[in-house]
Protein backbone atom coordinates (compact mmCIF):
# COMPACT_ATOMS: atom_id res chain seq x y z
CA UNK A 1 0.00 0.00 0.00
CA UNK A 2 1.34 2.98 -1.22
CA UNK A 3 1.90 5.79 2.13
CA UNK A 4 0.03 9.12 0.96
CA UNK A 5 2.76 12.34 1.66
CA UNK A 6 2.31 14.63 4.44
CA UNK A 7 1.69 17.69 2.09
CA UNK A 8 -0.97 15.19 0.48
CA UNK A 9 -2.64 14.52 3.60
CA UNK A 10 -2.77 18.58 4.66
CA UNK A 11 -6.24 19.86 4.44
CA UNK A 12 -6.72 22.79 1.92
CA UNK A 13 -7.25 25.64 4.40
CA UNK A 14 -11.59 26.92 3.87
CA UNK A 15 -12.22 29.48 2.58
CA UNK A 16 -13.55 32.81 4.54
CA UNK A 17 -17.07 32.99 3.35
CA UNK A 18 -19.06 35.99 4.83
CA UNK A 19 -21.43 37.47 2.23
CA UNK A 20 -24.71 36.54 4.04
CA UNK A 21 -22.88 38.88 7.20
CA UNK A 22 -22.10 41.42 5.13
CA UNK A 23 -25.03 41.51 3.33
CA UNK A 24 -26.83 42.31 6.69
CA UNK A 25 -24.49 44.47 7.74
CA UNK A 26 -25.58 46.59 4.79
CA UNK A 27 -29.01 45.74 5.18
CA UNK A 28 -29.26 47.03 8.67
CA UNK A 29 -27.61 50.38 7.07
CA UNK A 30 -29.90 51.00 4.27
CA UNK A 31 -33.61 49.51 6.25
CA UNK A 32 -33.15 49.97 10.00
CA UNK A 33 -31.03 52.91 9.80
CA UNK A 34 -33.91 54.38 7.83
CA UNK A 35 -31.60 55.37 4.50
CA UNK A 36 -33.11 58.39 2.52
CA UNK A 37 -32.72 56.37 -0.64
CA UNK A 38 -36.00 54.64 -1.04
CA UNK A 39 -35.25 52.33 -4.10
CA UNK A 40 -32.16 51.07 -1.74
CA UNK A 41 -35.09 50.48 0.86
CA UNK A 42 -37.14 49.06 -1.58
CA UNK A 43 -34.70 46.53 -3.27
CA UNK A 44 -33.51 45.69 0.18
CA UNK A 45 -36.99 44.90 1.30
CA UNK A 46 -37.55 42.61 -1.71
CA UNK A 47 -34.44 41.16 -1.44
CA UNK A 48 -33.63 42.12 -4.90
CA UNK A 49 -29.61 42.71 -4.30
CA UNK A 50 -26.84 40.74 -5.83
CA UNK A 51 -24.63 41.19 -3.26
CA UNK A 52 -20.72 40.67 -3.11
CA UNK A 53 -17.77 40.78 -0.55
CA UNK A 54 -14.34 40.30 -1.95
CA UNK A 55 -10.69 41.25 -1.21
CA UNK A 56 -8.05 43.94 -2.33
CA UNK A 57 -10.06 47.11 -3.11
CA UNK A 58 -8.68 48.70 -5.84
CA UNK A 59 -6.74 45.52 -7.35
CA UNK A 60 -7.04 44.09 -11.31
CA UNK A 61 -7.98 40.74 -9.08
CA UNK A 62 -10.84 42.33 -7.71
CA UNK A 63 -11.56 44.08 -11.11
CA UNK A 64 -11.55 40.56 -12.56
CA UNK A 65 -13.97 39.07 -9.78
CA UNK A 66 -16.26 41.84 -10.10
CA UNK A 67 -16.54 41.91 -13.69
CA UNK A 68 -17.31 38.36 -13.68
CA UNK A 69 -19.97 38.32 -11.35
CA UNK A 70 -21.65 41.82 -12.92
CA UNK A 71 -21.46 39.84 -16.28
CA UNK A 72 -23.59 36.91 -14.63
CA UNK A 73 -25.97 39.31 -13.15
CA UNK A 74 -26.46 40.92 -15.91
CA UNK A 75 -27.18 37.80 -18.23
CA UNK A 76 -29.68 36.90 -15.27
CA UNK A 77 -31.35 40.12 -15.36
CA UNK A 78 -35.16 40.46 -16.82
CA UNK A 79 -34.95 43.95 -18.62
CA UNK A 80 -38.23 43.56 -19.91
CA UNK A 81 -39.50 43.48 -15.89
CA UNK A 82 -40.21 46.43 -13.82
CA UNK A 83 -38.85 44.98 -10.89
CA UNK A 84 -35.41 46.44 -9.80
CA UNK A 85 -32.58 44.82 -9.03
CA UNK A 86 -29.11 45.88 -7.75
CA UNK A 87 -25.70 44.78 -7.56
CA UNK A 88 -23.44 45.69 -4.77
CA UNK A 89 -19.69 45.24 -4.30
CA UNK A 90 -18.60 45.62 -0.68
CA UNK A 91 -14.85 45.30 0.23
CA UNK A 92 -13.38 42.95 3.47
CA UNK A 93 -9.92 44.99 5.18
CA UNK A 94 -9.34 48.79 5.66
CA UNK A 95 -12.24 50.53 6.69
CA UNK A 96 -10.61 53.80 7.38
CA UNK A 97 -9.89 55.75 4.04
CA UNK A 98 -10.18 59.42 4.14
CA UNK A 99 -12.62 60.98 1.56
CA UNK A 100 -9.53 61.71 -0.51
CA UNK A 101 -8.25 58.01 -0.39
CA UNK A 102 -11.56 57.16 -0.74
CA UNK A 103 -12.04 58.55 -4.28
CA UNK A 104 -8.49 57.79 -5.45
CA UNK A 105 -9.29 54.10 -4.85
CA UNK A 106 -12.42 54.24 -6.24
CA UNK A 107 -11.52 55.18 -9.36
CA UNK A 108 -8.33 52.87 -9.24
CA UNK A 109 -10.89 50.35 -8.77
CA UNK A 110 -12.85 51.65 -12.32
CA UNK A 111 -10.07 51.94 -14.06
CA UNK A 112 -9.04 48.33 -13.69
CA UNK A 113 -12.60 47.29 -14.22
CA UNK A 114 -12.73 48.79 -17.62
CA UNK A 115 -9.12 47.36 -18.78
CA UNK A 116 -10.67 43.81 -18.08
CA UNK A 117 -13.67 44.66 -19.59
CA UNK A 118 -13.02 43.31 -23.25
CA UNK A 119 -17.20 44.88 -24.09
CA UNK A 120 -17.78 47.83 -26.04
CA UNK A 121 -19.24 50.92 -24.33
CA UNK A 122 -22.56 51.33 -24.40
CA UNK A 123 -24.23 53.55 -26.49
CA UNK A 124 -26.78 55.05 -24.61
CA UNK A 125 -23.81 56.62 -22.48
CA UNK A 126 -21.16 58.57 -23.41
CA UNK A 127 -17.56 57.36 -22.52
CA UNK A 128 -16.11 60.81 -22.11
CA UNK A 129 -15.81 61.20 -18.23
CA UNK A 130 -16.03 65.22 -18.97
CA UNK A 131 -19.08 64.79 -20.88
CA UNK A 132 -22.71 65.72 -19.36
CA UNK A 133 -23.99 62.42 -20.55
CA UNK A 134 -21.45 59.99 -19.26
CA UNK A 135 -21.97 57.24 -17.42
CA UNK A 136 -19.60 53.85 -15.94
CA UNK A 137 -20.22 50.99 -18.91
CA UNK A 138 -18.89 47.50 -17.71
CA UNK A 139 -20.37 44.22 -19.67
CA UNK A 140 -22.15 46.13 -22.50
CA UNK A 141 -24.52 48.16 -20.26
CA UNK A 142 -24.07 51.96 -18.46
CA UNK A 143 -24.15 51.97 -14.79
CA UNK A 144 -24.23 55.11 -12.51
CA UNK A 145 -21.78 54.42 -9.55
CA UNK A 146 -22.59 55.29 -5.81
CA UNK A 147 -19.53 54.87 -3.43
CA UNK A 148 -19.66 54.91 -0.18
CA UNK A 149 -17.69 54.16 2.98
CA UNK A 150 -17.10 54.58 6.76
CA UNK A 151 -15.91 58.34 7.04
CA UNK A 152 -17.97 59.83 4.43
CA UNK A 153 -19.06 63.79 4.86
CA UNK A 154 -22.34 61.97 3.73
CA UNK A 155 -24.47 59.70 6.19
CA UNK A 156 -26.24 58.05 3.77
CA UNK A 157 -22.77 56.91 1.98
CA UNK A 158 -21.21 56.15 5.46
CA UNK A 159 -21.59 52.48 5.32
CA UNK A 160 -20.32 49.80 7.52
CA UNK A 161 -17.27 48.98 4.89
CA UNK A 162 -16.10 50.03 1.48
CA UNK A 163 -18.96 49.74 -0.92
CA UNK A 164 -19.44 50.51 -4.97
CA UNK A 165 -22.99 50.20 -5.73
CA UNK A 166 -23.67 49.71 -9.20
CA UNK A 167 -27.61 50.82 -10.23
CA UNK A 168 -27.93 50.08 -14.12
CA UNK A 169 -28.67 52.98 -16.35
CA UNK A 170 -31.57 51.40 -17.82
CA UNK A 171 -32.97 51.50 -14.08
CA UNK A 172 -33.24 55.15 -14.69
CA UNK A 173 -34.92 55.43 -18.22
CA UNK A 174 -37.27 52.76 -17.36
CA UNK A 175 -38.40 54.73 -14.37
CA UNK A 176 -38.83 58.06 -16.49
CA UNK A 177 -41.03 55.19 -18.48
CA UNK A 178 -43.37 54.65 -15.83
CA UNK A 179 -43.22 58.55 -14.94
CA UNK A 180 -42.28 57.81 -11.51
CA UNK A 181 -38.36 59.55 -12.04
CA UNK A 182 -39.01 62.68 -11.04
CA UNK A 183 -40.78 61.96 -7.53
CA UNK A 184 -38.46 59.48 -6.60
CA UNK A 185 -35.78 62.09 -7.09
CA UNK A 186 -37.37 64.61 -5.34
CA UNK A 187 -38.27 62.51 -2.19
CA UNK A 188 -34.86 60.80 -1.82
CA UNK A 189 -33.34 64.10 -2.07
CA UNK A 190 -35.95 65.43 0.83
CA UNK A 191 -35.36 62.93 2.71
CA UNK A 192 -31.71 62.81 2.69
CA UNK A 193 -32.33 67.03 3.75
CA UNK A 194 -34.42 65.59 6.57
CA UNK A 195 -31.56 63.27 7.40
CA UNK A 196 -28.10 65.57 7.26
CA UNK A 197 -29.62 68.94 7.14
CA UNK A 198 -28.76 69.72 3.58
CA UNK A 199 -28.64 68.04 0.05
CA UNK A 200 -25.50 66.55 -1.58
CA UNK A 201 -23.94 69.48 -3.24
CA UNK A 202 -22.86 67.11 -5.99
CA UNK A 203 -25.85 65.89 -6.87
CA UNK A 204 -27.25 66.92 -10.54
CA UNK A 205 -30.29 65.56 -12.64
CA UNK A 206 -28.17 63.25 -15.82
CA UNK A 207 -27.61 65.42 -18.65
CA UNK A 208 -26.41 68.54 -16.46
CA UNK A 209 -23.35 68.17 -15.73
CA UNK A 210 -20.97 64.64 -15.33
CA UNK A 211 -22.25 62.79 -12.94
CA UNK A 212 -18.53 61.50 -12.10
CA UNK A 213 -18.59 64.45 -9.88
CA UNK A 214 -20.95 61.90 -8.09
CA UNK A 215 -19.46 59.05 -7.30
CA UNK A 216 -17.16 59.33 -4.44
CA UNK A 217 -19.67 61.19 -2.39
CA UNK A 218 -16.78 63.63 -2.00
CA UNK A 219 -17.49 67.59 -2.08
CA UNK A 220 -14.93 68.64 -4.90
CA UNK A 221 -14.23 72.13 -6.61
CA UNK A 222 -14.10 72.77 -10.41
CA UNK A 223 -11.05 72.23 -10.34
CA UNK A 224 -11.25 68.70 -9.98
CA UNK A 225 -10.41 66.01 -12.95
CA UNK A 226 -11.87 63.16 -13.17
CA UNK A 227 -8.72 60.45 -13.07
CA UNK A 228 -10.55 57.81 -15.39
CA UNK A 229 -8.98 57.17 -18.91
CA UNK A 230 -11.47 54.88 -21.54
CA UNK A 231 -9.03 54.28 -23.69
CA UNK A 232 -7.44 50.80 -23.14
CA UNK A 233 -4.37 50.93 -21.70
């Protein structure tokens, strides 16, 4: 009988599996701590969230991981349906970026996203980061970006850890569609007044200005550039 080798007989080590926490981690943020957003409330409610942890924000292996789950949710996702349904991306480590760090990771963490990304851009969207109708394309389809994070000015982005939040365009345009867009607006951006005192300064209707500007959750100047190049590098 043939003796198996120690390094045979050593147990592959398991691996860390804590979605379902995380996921009500974020849960408790957006439903019990009353978030002003009410399609997060509502989507939370239904349980209609694809919801991710993984490792290394701001790494081409989390790019890679998150590109290939977004593709999968995407293929799963009934467009013809006016039932909402979001995919999150929440990050396990460091908790305590700056606003400044924040961003810079952020868009670290788009960039290598769209150098995976072997899709075209999606034509709805413009892929000009300066232009007024931009918005993040990954798999084919536009998505508007919401980070968020512990030390956020914000306290509706001041989640329990590093979060991108990807709502699909089409999201948007189908509420316009229903004629429902403009009240939802309106009483997420009351409510987030009744919440912090005063709206996000960043915060623009699409078409006015780049919603980049948005993402982060960060209060920037006109001076600030948007760090994200489209062009494959």
């Amino acid at each position: 009988m043939k003796t198996i080798s120690t390094v045979q007989q050593k147990k592959q080590p398991l691996t860390y599996k804590s979605d379902e926490a995380a996921k009500a981690n974020f849960k408790k943020f957006i439903l019990d701590d009353n978030h002003p957003c009410i399609m997060a409330q509502t989507v939370f409610s239904l349980d209609k969230v694809d919801f991710h942890e993984y490792e290394n924000f701001g790494s081409k292996s989390a790019a890679k991981k998150i590109l290939k789950d977004l593709t999968t949710y995407i293929s799963g996702y009934d467009f013809e349906s006016r039932d909402f349904f979001t995919f999150i991306a929440t990050f396990r480590g460091r908790k305590d970026f700056t606003e400044k760090q924040f961003e810079q990771i952020l868009w670290k963490q788009l960039q290598f996203l769209h150098e995976v990304d072997d899709k075209p851009w999606d034509p709805e969207v413009e892929s000009n980061p300066d232009d007024n109708k931009f918005s993040f394309s990954l798999a084919g389809k536009a998505f508007y970006i919401v980070g968020l994070h512990p030390n956020s000015s914000r306290m509706a982005r001041q989640s329990p850890a590093p979060t991108m939040v990807f709502n699909l365009h089409w999201q948007f345009e189908k509420l316009r569609e229903m004629g429902t867009y403009d009240n939802v607006r309106d009483k997420i951006r009351e409510r987030d007044i009744e919440l912090q005192g005063s709206m996000n300064p960043m915060l623009h209707n699409f078409g006015e200005a780049s919603e980049v500007r948005q993402y982060s959750g960060r209060k920037v100047g006109e001076e600030w550039k948007c760090p994200f190049l489209s062009g494959k590098l």
